[in-house]
Protein backbone atom coordinates (compact mmCIF):
# COMPACT_ATOMS: atom_id res chain seq x y z
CA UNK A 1 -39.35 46.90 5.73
CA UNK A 2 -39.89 46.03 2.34
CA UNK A 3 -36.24 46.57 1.17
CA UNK A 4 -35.10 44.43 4.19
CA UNK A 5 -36.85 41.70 3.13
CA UNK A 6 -35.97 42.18 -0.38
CA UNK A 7 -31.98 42.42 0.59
CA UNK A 8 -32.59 38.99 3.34
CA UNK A 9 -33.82 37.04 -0.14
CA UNK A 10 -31.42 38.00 -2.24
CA UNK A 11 -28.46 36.97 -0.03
CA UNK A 12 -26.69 33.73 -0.50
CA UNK A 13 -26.73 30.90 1.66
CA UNK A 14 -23.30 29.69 2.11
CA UNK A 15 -22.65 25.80 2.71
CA UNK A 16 -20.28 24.03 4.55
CA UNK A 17 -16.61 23.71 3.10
CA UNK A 18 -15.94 20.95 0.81
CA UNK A 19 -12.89 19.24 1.46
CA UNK A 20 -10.00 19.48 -0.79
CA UNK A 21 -7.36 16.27 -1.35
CA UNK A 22 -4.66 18.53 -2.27
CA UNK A 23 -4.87 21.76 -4.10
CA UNK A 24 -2.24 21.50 -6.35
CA UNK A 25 -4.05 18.97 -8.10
CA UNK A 26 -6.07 20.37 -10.98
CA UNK A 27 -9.57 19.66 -11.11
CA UNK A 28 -9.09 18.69 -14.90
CA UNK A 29 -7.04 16.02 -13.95
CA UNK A 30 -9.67 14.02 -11.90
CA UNK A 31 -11.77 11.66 -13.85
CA UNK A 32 -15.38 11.27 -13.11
CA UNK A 33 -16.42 8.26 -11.68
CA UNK A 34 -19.69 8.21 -14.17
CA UNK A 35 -20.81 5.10 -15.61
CA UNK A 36 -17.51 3.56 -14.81
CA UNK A 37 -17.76 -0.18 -12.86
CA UNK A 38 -15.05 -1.56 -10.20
CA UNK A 39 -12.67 -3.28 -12.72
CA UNK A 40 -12.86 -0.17 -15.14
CA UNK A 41 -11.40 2.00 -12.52
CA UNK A 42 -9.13 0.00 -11.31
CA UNK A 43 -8.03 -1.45 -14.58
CA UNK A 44 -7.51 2.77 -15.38
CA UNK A 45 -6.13 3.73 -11.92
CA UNK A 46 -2.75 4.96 -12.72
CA UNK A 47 -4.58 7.77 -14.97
CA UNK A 48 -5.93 9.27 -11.53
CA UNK A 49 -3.22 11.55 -9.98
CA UNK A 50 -1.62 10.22 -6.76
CA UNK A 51 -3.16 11.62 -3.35
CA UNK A 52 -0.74 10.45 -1.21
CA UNK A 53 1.68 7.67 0.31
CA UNK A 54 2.16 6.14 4.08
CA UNK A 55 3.69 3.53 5.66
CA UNK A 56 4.16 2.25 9.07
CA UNK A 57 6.33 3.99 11.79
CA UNK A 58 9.47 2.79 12.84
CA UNK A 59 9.23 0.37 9.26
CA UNK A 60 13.11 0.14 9.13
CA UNK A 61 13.16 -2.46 12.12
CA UNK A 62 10.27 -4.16 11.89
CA UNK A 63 10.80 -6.18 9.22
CA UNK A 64 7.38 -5.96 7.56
CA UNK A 65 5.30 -2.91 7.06
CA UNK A 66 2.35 -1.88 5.30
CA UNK A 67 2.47 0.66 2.40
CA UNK A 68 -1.12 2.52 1.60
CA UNK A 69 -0.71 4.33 -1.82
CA UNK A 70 -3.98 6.48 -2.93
CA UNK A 71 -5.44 7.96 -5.47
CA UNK A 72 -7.38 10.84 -6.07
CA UNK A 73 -10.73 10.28 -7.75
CA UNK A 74 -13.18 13.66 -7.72
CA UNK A 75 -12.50 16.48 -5.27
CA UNK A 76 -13.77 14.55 -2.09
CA UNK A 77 -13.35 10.95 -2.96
CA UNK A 78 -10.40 8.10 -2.84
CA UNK A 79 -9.25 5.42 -4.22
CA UNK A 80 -6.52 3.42 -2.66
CA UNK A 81 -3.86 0.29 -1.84
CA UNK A 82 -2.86 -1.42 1.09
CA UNK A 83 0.69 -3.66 0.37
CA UNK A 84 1.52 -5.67 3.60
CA UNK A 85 5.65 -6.02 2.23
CA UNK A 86 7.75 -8.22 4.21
CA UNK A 87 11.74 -6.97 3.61
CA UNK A 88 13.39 -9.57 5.31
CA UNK A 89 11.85 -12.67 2.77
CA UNK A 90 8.66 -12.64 1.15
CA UNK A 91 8.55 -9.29 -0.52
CA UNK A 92 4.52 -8.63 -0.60
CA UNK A 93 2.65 -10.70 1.89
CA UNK A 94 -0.68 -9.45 0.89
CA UNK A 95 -2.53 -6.25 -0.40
CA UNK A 96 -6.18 -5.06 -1.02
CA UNK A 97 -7.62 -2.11 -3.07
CA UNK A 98 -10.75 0.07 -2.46
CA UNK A 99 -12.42 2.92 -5.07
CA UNK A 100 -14.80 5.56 -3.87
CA UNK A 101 -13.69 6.19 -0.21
CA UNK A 102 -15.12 9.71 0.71
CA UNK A 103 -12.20 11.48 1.89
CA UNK A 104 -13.12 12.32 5.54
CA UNK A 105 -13.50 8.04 5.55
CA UNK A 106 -10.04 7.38 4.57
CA UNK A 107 -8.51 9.60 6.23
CA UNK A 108 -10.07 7.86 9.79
CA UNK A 109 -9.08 4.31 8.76
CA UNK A 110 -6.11 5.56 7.48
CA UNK A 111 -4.42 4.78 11.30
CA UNK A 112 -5.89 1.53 11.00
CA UNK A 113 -4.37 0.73 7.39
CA UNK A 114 -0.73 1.69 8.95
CA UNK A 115 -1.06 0.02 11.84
CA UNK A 116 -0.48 2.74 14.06
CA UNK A 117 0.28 6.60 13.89
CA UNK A 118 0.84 7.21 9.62
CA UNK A 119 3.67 7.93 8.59
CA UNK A 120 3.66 10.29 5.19
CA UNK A 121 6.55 9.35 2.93
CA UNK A 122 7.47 10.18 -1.15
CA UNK A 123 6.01 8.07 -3.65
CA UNK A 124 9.65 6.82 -4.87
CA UNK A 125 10.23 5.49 -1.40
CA UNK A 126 6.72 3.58 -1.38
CA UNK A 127 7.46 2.63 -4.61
CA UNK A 128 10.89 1.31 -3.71
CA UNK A 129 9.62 -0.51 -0.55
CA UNK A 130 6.97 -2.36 -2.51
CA UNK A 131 9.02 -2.94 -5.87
CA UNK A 132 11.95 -3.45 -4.11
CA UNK A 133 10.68 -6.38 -1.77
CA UNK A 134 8.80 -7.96 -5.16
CA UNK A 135 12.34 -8.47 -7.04
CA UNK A 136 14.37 -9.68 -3.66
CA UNK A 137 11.58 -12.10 -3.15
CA UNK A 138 11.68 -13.10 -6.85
CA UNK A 139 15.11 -13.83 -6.04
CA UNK A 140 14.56 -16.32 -3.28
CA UNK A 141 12.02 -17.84 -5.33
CA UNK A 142 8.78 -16.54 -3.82
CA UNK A 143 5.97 -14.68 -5.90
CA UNK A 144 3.66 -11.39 -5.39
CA UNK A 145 0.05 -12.22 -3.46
CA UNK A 146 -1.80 -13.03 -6.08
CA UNK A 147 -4.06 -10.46 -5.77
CA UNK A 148 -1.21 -7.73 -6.86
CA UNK A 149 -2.07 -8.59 -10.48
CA UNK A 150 -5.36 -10.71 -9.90
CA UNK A 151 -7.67 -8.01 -8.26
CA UNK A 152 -5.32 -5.29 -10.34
CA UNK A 153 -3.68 -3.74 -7.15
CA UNK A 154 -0.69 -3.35 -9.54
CA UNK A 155 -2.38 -0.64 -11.16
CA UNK A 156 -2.86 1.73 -8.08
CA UNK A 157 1.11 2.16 -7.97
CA UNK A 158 2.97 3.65 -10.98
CA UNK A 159 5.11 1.23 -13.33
CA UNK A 160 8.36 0.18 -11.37
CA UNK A 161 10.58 2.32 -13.69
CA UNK A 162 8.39 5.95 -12.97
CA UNK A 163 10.85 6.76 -9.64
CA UNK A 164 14.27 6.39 -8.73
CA UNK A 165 15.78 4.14 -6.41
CA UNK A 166 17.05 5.95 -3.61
CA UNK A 167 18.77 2.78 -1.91
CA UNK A 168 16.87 4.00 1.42
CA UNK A 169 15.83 0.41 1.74
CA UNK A 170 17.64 -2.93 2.36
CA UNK A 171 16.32 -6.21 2.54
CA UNK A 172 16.77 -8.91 4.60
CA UNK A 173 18.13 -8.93 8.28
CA UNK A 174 21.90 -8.28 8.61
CA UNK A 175 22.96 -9.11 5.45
CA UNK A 176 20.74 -12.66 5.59
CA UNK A 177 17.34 -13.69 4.70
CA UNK A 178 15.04 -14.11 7.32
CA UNK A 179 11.57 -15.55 7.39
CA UNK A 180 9.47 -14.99 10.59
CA UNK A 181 6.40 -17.03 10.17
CA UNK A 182 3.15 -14.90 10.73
CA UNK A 183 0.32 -15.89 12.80
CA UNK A 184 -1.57 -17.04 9.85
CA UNK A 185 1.58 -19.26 8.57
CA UNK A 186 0.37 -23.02 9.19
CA UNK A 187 3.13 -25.90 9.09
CA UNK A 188 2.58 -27.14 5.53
CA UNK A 189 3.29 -23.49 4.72
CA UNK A 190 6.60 -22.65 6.84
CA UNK A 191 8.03 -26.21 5.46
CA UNK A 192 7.08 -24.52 2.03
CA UNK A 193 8.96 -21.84 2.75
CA UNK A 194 12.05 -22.91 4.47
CA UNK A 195 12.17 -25.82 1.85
CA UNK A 196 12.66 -23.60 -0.80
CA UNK A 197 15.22 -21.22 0.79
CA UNK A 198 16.96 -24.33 1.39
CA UNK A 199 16.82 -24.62 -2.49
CA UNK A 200 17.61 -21.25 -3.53
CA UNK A 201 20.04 -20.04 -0.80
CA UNK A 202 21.46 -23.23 0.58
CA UNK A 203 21.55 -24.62 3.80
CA UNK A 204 23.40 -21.75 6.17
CA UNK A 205 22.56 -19.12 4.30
CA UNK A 206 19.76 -18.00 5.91
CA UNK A 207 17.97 -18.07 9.18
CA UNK A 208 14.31 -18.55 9.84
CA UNK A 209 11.94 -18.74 13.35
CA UNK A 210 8.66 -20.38 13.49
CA UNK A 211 6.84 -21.66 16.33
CA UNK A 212 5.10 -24.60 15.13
CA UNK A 213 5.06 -28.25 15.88
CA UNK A 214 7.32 -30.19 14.15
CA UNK A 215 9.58 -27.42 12.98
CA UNK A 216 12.68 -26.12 14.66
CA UNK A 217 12.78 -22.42 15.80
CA UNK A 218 16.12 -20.96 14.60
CA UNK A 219 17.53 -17.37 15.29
């Protein structure tokens, strides 16, 4: 009796399994999240290894997509980017960034983030899809959300030169711009808009549709 109780103390209790972002990152290249604030992190993100890319089924035709791009901060927790990009004119609509996401909680608003079932892709083609959109919109004369650089989303993607481009994206709609107003698009900004496509890509060159008093839908 004795040495059964002796054997029953001595054994190990085992815990659950922790989860694991992706074993063939090395632990030594996580970065503790000690004593760092928000804007330290995120100011440092690109020195966290990348977890992962997504982006929204069926992205080709849609016109706009989402892109989440995350990071890997300790062995259970995420940090990560949401880019809304339009590709037919505005390049990147709008984007927000979250640190310390536990992983089991990204991965169930991960659905959510991509609108729909997530689609895994390579981080040149998210890279390509969000750079890519930035420079065509430059072109038009339109800039980045200003949260890109203000809130330092810029920072969870690698610099525009780390990946090739592929070419597996083109922008615009059959060889045109096109801007689709969004839901959120009031009149003084589709006028805006369609003003300065008027300015940069002359009048024909484009095609725009908009559902708003005083403005024209076009196709």
């Amino acid at each position: 009796m004795e040495l059964m109780m002796s054997n029953k103390k001595n054994r190990k209790k085992k815990g659950p399994p922790r989860p694991k972002i992706n074993e063939q990152i090395p632990n030594s290249m996580i970065r503790p999240l000690v004593g760092l604030g928000f804007n330290s992190i995120q100011q440092n993100a690109r020195d966290y290894p990348l977890h992962g890319c997504w982006i929204m089924a069926g992205w080709e035709d849609a016109g706009i997509t989402p892109v989440v791009v995350a990071r890997a901060q300790a062995p259970d927790r995420i940090m990560f980017g949401v880019y809304m990009v339009d590709l037919y004119c505005l390049g990147l609509k709008d984007v927000y960034t979250h640190i310390d996401y536990s992983l089991n909680h990204f991965n169930r608003e991960l659905p959510k983030m991509c609108i729909g079932k997530p689609l895994s892709c390579s981080p040149e083609l998210a890279h390509e899809v969000i750079y890519g959109a930035i420079e065509y919109a430059a072109k038009l004369g339109f800039q980045p959300h200003p949260d890109f650089t203000r809130q330092l989303a810029d920072r969870m993607l690698s610099p525009a030169e780390t990946y090739p481009r592929v070419n597996q994206v083109s922008f615009g709609k059959d060889g045109k711009t096109l801007f689709i107003s969004g839901p959120y698009d009031d009149e003084w900004k589709c006028r805006q808009v369609v003003n300065t496509l008027m300015r940069t890509c002359g009048e024909g060159n484009f095609d725009y549709l908009v559902n708003l008093n005083g403005l024209e839908e076009m196709e």
